[in-house]
C-alpha atoms as a PDB file:
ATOM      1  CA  UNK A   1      66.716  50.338  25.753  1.00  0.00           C
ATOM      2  CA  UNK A   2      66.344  46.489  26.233  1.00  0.00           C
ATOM      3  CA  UNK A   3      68.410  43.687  27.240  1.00  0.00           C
ATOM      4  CA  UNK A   4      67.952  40.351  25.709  1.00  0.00           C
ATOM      5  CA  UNK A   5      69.211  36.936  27.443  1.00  0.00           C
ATOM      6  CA  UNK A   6      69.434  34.039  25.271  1.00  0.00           C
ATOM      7  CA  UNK A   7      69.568  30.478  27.278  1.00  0.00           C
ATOM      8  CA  UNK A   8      70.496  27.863  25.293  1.00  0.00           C
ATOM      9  CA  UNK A   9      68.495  24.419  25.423  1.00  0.00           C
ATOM     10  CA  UNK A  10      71.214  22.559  22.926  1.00  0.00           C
ATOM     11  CA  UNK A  11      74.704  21.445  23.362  1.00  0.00           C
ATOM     12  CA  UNK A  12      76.991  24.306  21.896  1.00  0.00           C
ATOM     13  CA  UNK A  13      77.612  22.560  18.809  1.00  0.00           C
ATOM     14  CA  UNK A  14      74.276  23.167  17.536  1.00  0.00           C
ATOM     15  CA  UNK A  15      74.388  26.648  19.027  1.00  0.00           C
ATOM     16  CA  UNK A  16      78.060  27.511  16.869  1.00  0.00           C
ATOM     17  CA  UNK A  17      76.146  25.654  13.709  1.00  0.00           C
ATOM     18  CA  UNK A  18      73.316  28.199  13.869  1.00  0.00           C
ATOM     19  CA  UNK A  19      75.759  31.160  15.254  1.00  0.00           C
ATOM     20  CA  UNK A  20      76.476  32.891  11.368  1.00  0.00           C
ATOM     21  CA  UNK A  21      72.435  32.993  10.531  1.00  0.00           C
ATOM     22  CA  UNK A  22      71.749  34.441  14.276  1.00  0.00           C
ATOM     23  CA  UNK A  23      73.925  37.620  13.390  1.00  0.00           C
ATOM     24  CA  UNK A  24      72.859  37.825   9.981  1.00  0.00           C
ATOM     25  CA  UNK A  25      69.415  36.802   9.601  1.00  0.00           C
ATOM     26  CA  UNK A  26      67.717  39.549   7.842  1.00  0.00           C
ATOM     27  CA  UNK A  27      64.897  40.684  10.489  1.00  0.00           C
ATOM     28  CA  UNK A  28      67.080  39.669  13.714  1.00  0.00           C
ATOM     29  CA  UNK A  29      68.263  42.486  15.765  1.00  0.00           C
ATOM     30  CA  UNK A  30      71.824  42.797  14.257  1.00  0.00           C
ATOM     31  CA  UNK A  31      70.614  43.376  10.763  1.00  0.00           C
ATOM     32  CA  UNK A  32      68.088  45.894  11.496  1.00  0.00           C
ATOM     33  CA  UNK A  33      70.357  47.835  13.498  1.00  0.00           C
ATOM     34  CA  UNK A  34      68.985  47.636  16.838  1.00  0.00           C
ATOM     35  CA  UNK A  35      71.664  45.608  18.823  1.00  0.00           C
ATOM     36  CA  UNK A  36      74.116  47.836  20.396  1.00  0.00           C
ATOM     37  CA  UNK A  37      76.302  44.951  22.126  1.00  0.00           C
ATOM     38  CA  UNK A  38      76.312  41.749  22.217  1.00  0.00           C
ATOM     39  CA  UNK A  39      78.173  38.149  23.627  1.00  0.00           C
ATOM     40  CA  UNK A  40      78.185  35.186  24.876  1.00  0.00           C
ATOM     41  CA  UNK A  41      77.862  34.272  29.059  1.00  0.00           C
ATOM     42  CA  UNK A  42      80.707  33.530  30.987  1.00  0.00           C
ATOM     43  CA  UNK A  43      80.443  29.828  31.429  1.00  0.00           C
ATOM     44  CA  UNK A  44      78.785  30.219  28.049  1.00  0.00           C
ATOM     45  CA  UNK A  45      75.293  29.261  28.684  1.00  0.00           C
ATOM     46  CA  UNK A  46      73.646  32.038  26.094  1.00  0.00           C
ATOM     47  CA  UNK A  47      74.262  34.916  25.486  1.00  0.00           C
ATOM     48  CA  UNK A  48      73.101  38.952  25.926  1.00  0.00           C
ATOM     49  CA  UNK A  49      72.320  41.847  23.538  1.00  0.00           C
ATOM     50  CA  UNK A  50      71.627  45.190  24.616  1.00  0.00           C
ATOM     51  CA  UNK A  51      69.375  46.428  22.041  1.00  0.00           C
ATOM     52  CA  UNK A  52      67.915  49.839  21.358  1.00  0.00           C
ATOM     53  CA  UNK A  53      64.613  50.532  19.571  1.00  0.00           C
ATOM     54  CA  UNK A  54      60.818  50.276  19.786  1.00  0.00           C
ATOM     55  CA  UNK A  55      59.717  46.942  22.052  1.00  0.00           C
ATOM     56  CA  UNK A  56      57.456  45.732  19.658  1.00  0.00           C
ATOM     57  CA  UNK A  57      60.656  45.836  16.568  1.00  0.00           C
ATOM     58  CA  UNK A  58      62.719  44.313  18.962  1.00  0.00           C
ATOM     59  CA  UNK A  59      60.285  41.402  20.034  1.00  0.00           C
ATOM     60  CA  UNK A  60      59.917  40.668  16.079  1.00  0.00           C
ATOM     61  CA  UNK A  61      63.548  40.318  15.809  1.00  0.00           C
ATOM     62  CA  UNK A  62      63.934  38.213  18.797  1.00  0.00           C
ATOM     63  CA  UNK A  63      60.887  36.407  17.617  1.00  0.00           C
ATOM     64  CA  UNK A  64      62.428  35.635  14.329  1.00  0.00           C
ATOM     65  CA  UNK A  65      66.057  34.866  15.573  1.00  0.00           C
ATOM     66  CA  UNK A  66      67.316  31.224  14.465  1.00  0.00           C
ATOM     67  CA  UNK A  67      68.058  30.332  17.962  1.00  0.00           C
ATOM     68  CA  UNK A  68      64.722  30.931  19.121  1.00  0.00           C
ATOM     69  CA  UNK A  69      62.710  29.753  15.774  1.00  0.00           C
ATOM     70  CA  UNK A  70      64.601  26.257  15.891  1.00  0.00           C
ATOM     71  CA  UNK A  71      64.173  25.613  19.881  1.00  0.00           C
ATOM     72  CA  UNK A  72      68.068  26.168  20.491  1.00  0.00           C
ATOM     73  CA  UNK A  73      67.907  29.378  22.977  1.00  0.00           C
ATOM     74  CA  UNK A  74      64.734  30.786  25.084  1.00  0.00           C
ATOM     75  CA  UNK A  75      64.890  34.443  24.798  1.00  0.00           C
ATOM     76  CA  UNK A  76      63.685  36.819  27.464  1.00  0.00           C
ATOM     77  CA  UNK A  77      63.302  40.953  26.712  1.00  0.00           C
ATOM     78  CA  UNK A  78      63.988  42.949  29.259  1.00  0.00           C
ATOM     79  CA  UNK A  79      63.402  46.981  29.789  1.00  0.00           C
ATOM     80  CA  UNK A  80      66.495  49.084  31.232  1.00  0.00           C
ATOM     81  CA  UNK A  81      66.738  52.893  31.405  1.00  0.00           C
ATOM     82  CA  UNK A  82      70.284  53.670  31.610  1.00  0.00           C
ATOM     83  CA  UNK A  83      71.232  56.037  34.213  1.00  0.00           C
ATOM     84  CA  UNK A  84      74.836  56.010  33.642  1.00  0.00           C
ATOM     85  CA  UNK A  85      77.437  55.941  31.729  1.00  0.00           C
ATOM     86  CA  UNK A  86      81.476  55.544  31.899  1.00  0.00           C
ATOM     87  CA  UNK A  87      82.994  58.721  30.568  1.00  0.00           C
ATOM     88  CA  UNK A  88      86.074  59.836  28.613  1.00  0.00           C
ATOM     89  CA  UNK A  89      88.309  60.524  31.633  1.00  0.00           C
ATOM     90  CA  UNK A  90      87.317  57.256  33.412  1.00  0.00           C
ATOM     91  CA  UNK A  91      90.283  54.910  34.950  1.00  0.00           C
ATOM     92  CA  UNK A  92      91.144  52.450  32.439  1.00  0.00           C
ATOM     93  CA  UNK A  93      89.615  49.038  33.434  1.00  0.00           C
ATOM     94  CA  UNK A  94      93.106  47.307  33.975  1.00  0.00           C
ATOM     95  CA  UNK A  95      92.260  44.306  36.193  1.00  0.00           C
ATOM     96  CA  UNK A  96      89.950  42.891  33.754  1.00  0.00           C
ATOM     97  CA  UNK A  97      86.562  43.241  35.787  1.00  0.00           C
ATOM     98  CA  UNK A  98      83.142  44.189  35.027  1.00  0.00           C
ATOM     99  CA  UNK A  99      82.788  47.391  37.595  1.00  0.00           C
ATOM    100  CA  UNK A 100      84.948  50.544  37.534  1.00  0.00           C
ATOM    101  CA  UNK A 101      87.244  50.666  41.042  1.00  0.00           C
ATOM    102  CA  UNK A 102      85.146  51.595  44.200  1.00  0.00           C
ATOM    103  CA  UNK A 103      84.589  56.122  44.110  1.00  0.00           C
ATOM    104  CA  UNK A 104      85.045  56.369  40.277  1.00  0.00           C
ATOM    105  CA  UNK A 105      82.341  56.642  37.595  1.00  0.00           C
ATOM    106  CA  UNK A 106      79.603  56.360  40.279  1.00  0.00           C
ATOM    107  CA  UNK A 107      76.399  58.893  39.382  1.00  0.00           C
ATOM    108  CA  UNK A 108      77.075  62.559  40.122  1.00  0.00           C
ATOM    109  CA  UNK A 109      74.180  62.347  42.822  1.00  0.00           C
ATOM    110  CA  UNK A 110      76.146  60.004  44.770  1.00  0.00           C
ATOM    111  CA  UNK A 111      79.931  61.006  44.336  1.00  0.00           C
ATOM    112  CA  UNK A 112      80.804  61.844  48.193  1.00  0.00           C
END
């Protein structure tokens, strides 16, 4: 599994101009089925796709993305092995973070 940061180099106006051809460009991640989620940064400076597939499918996507072929957005792949994952009977997230509430949805190896 990969993560992919986008940082955009352009004011946002150029970035919402190229935004339809980003998510539909025919050998970019979303069309070949290899993003798994995606969205802008909070300010929105770029933006992040976890992405799932072989490295070197996933670097010709990124490769061939309209952000990164017209200069708009540097894009940097990173690896991640997911260790966890919420489950089913998980606390609803109800104060609108990013991390479950302190001694819930932690690993099994280091529930106390």
């Amino acid at each position: 599994m990969y993560v992919i940061v986008f940082r955009y180099r352009v004011p946002l106006e150029r970035i919402d101009a190229l935004k339809e051809a980003h998510y539909t460009h025919p050998e970019g991640v979303f069309a070949r089925g290899l993003a798994r989620l995606a969205g802008p940064l909070e300010p929105r400076t770029g933006g992040l796709v976890l992405a799932d597939g072989p490295r070197s499918a996933i670097e010709a996507a990124v490769a061939s993305d309209p952000f990164v072929t017209s200069g708009s957005a540097t894009a940097e792949i990173l690896a991640f092995r997911p260790v966890w994952t919420r489950t089913e009977d998980a606390a609803p997230d109800t104060d609108g973070g990013a991390w479950p509430a302190e001694g819930t949805n932690r690993p099994a190896a280091s529930r106390g």
